[in-house]
Protein backbone atom coordinates (compact mmCIF):
# COMPACT_ATOMS: atom_id res chain seq x y z
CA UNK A 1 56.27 -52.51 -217.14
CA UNK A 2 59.15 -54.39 -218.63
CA UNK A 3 58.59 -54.75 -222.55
CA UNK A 4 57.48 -58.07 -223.84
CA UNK A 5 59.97 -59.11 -225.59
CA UNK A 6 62.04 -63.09 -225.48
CA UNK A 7 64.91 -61.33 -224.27
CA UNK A 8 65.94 -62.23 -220.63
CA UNK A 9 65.58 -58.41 -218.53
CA UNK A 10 65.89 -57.97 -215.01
CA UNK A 11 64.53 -54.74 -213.27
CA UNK A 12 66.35 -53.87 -209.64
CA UNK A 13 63.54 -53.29 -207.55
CA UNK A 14 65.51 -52.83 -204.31
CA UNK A 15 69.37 -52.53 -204.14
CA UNK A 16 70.24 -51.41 -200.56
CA UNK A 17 72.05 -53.58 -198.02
CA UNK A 18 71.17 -55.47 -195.07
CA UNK A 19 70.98 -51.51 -193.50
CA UNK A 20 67.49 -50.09 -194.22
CA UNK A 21 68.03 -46.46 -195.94
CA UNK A 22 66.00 -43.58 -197.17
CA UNK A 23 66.47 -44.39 -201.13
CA UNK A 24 66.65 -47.58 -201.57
CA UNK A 25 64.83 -50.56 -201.26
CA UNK A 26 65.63 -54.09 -199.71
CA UNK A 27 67.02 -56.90 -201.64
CA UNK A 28 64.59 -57.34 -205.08
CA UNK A 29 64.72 -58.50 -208.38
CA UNK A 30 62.21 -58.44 -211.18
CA UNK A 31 63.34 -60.73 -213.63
CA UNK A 32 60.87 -61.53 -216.92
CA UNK A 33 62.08 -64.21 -219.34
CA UNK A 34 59.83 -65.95 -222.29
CA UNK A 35 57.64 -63.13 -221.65
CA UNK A 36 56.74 -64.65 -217.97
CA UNK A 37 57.82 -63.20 -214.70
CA UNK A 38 59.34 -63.93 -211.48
CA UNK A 39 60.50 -62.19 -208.38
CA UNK A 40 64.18 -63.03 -207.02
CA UNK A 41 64.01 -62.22 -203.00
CA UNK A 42 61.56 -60.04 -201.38
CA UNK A 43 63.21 -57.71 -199.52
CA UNK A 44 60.93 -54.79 -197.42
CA UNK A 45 59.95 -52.01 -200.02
CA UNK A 46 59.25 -54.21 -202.75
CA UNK A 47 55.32 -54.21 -202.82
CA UNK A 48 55.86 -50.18 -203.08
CA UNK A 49 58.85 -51.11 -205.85
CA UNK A 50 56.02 -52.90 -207.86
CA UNK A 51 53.33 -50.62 -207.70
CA UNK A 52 55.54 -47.55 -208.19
CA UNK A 53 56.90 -49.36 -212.02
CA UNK A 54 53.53 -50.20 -212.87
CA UNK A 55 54.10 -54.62 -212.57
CA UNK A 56 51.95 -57.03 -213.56
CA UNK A 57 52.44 -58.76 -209.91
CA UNK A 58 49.33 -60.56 -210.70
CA UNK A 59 51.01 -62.79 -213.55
CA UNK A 60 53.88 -63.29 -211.52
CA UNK A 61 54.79 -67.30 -211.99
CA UNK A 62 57.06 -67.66 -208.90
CA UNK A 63 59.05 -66.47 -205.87
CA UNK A 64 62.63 -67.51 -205.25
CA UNK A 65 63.71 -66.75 -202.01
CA UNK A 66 67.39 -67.34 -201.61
CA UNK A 67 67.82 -67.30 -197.83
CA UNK A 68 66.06 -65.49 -194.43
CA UNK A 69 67.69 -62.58 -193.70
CA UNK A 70 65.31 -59.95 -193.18
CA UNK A 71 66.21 -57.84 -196.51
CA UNK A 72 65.42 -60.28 -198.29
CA UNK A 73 62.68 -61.59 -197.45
CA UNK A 74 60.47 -59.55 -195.09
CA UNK A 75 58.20 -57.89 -197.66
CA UNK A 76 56.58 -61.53 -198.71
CA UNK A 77 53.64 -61.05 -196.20
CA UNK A 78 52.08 -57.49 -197.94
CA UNK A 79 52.97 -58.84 -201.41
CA UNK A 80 50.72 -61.63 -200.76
CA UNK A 81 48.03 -59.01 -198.98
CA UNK A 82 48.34 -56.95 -201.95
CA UNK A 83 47.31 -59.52 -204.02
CA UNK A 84 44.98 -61.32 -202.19
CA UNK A 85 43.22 -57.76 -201.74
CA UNK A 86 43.16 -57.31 -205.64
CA UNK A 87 41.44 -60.61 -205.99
CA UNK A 88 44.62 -62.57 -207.59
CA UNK A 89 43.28 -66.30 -208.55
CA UNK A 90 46.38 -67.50 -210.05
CA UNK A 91 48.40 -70.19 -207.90
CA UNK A 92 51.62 -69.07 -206.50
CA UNK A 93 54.92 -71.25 -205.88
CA UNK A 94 57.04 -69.73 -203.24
CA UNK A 95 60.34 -71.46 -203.27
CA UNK A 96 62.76 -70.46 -199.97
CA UNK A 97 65.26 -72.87 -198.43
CA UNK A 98 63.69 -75.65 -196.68
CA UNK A 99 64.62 -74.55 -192.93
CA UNK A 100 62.28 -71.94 -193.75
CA UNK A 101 59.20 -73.46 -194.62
CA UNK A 102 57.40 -74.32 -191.81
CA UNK A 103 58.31 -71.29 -189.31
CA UNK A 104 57.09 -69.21 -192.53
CA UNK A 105 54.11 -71.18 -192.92
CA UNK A 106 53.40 -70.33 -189.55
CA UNK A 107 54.15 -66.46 -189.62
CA UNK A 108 51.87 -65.97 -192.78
CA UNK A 109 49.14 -67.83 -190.46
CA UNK A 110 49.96 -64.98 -188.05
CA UNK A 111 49.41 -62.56 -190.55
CA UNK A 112 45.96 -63.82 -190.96
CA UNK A 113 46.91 -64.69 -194.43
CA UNK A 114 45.38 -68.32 -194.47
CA UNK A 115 45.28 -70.53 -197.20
CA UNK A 116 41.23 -71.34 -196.61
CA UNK A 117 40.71 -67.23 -196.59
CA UNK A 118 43.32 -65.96 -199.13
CA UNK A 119 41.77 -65.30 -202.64
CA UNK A 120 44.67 -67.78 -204.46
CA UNK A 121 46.31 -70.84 -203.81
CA UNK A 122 50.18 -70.19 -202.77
CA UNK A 123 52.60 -73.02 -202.49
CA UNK A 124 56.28 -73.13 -200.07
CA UNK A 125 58.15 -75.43 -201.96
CA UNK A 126 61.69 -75.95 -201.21
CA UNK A 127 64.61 -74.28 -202.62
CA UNK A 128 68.02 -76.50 -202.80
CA UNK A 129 70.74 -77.46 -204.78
CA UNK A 130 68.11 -79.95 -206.27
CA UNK A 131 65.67 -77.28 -207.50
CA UNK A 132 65.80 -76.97 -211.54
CA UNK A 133 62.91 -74.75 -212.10
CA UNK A 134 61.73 -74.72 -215.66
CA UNK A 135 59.12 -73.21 -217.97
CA UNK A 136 59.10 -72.37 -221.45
CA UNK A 137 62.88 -73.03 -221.77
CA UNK A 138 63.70 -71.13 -218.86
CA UNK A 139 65.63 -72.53 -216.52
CA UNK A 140 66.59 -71.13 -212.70
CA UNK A 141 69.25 -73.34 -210.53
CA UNK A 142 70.35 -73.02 -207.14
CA UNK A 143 73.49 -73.47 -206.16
CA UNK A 144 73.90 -73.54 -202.18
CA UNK A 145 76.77 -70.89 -200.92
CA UNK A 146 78.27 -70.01 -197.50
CA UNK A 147 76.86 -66.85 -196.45
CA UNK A 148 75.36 -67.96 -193.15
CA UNK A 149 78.08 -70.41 -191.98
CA UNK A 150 79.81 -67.71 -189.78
CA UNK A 151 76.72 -68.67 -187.41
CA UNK A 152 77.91 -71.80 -186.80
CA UNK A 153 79.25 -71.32 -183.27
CA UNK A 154 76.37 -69.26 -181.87
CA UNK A 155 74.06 -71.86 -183.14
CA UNK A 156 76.01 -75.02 -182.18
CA UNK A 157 75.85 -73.32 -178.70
CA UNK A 158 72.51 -72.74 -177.75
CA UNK A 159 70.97 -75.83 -180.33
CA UNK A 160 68.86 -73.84 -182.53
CA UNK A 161 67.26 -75.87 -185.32
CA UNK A 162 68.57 -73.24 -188.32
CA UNK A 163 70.60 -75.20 -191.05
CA UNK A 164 72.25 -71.87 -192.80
CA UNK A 165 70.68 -72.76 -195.93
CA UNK A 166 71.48 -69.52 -198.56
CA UNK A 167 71.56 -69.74 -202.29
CA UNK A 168 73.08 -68.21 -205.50
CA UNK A 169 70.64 -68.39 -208.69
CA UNK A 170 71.66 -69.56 -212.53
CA UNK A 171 69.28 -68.39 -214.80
CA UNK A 172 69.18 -69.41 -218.42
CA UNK A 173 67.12 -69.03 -220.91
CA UNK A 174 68.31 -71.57 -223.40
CA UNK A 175 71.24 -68.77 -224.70
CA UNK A 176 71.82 -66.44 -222.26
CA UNK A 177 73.28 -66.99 -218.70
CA UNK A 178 72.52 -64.52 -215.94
CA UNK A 179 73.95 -65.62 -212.25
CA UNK A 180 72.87 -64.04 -209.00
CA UNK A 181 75.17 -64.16 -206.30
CA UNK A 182 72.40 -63.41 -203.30
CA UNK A 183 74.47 -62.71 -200.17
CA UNK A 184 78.10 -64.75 -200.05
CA UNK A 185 80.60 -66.15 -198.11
CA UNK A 186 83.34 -65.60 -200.06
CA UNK A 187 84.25 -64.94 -203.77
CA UNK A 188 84.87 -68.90 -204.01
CA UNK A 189 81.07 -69.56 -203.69
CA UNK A 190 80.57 -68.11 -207.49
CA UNK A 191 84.09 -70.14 -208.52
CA UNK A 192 81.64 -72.62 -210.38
CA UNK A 193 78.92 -70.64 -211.67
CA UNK A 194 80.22 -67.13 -212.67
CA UNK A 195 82.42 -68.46 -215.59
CA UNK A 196 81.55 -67.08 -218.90
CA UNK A 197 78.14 -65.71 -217.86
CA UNK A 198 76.56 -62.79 -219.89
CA UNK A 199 75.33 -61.16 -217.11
CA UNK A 200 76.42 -61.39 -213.10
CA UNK A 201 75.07 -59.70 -210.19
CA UNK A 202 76.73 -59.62 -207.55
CA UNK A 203 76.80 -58.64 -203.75
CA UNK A 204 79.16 -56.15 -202.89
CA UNK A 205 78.63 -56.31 -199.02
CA UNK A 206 80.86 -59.78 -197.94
CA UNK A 207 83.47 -59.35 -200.85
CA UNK A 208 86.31 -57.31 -201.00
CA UNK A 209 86.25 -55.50 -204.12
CA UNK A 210 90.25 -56.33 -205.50
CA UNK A 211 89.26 -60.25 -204.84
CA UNK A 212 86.10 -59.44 -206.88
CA UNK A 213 87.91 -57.52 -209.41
CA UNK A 214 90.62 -60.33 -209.99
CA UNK A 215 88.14 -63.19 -210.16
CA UNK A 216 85.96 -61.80 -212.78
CA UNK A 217 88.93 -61.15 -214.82
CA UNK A 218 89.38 -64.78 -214.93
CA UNK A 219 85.44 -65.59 -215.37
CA UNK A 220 85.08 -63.38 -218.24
CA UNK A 221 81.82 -62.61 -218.18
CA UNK A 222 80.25 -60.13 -220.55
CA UNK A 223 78.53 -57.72 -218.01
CA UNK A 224 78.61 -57.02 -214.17
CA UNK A 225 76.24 -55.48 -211.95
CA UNK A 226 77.17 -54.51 -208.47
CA UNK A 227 74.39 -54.67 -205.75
CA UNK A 228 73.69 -54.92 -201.87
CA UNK A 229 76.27 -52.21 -200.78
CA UNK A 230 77.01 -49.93 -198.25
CA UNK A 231 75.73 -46.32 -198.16
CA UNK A 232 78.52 -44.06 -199.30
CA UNK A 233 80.06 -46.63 -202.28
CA UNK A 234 78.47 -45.24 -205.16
CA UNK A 235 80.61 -41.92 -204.98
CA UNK A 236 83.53 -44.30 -205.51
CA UNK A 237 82.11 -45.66 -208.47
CA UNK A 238 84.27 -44.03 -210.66
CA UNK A 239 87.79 -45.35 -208.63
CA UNK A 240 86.04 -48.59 -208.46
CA UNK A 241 85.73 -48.96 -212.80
CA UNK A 242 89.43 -47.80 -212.86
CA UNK A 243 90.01 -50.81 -210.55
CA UNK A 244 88.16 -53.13 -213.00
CA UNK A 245 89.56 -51.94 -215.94
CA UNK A 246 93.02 -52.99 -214.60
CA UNK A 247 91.84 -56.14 -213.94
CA UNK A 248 90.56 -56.91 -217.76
CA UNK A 249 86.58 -56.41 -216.46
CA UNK A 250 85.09 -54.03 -219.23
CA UNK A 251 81.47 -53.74 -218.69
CA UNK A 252 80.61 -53.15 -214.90
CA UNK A 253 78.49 -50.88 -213.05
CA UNK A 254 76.88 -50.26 -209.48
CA UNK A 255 72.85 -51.27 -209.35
CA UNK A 256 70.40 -48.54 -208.31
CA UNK A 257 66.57 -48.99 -207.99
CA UNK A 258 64.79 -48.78 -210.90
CA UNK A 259 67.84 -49.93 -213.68
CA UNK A 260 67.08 -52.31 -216.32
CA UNK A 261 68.92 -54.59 -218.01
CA UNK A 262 68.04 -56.76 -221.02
C-alpha cells in the first residue's frame, strides 16, 4: 500500500504494450495524491496488480480512462466485480472519452453488472479537453492527442460512429506537475504539456526514441519514466540512458510493474 503521505506517488501497476506478455501487465497506473487515490487506465491484469500490492481499491475516488484500446481498458468489468463482490458502497466516477460511454454502458449491462444489482453507485462521465477534475487541491486535465487518427480512412470508409477520442493526463497537485502521455501520435502531442514537468511518463511504443530524446532536452523536465514498450527494450536500457545523456535528459528510466515513484 502506497504510504500516506501529501506527496504525489504513482505505482505502475501494468507496463506492457498493446502485446499481452507473460510479466507484465496491461496499461495501469496507481496514482495517490492528498492522501486519496485514483486509477489512470485499466488495462487487463490490473484487478490481480491490486490485490497482489495489497490496494485500498475500495477508497479509490475515480477512474480515468484515456482512450479504448483494449490494454487499457479491458480489465474495468472484474475491477468493478471485485468490488461489488466485497460489498464496496462508495460511489464511483468513471471518466473515459465520450464515444465510449454508451457502448460501455451497454457491455457492463452484458456483464450482468447492473446499476439496480451492483452493491455501489458507479458513474461514466465524460473525459475531454473540458474535464478539470479536482479534489483537495488536486487537479487532473486532459489534453486530447492523436493516437487514433491513423484510423481515419478505415473508418471514413465503412461509416463507423468512433470519433478517435484519446487523451494525455496533467496532474498537479498544487506544486508538483506529473504528465501522462497515454498512447500518442507523435512527440508533438506532449509539445504543450511536457514543459518543465517534475515527472513525465511516457509511451515508448509510437515514438521514436532520438525524437523523444531531443524533445525532452528542450522540456526540461526533472524526471522521465518510460512505459508501454516492446518486449526486448529493456536490455537496451543501458544504450538508451547513454542516448539521453547526450541529449541533456539526466534522470530517466524504463517502468516495470511494481516501481514507485514519489
Amino acid at each position: 500500500m502506497p504510504k500516506k503521505s501529501n506527496d504525489l506517488q504513482i505505482l505502475f501497476l501494468g507496463t506492457a504494450s498493446g502485446l499481452p506478455v507473460t510479466d507484465r501487465k496491461s496499461s495501469a497506473l496507481w496514482l495517490t495524491a492528498a492522501k486519496k487515490h485514483y486509477l489512470i487506465d485499466c488495462g487487463e491484469g490490473v484487478s490481480n496488480s491490486i490485490l497482489k500490492y495489497k490496494l485500498p481499491y475500495q477508497d479509490l475516488e475515480a477512474i480515468f480512462i484515456t482512450h479504448t484500446h483494449p490494454d487499457h481498458c479491458a480489465g474495468l468489468p472484474l475491477l468493478l466485480q471485485l468490488m461489488h463482490v466485497n460489498k464496496r458502497t462508495k460511489p464511483l466516477n468513471i471518466y473515459l472519452p465520450e464515444e465510449a460511454i454508451d457502448p460501455i454502458i451497454r457491455y457492463l449491462w452484458s456483464c450482468y453488472l447492473f446499476p439496480e444489482f451492483v452493491s455501489f453507485q458507479y458513474h461514466l462521465l465524460k473525459l475531454n479537453e473540458h474535464t478539470n477534475y479536482s479534489a483537495d487541491k488536486v487537479f487532473i486535465d486532459a489534453h486530447a492527442n492523436s493516437h487514433l487518427k491513423y484510423y481515419q480512412p478505415v473508418i471514413s470508409d465503412n461509416i463507423y460512429p468512433n470519433l478517435m477520442q484519446c487523451y494525455s493526463l496533467t496532474i498537479q497537485d498544487g506544486v508538483k506537475k506529473a504528465v501522462y502521455s497515454s498512447d500518442l501520435g507523435s512527440i508533438a502531442d506532449l509539445e504543450n504539456i511536457a514543459n518543465q514537468s517534475d515527472l513525465l511518463i511516457v509511451e515508448g511504443l509510437h515514438v521514436k526514441p532520438e525524437e523523444l530524446f531531443v524533445k525532452l532536452g528542450e522540456w526540461k523536465g526533472k524526471q522521465t519514466i518510460l512505459t508501454h514498450f516492446l518486449p526486448g527494450l529493456e536490455k537496451k536500457e543501458k544504450g538508451l540512458m547513454a542516448m539521453a545523456k547526450k541529449c541533456g535528459v539526466k534522470n530517466f528510466k524504463l517502468a516495470k510493474d511494481g516501481m514507485r515513484v514519489t
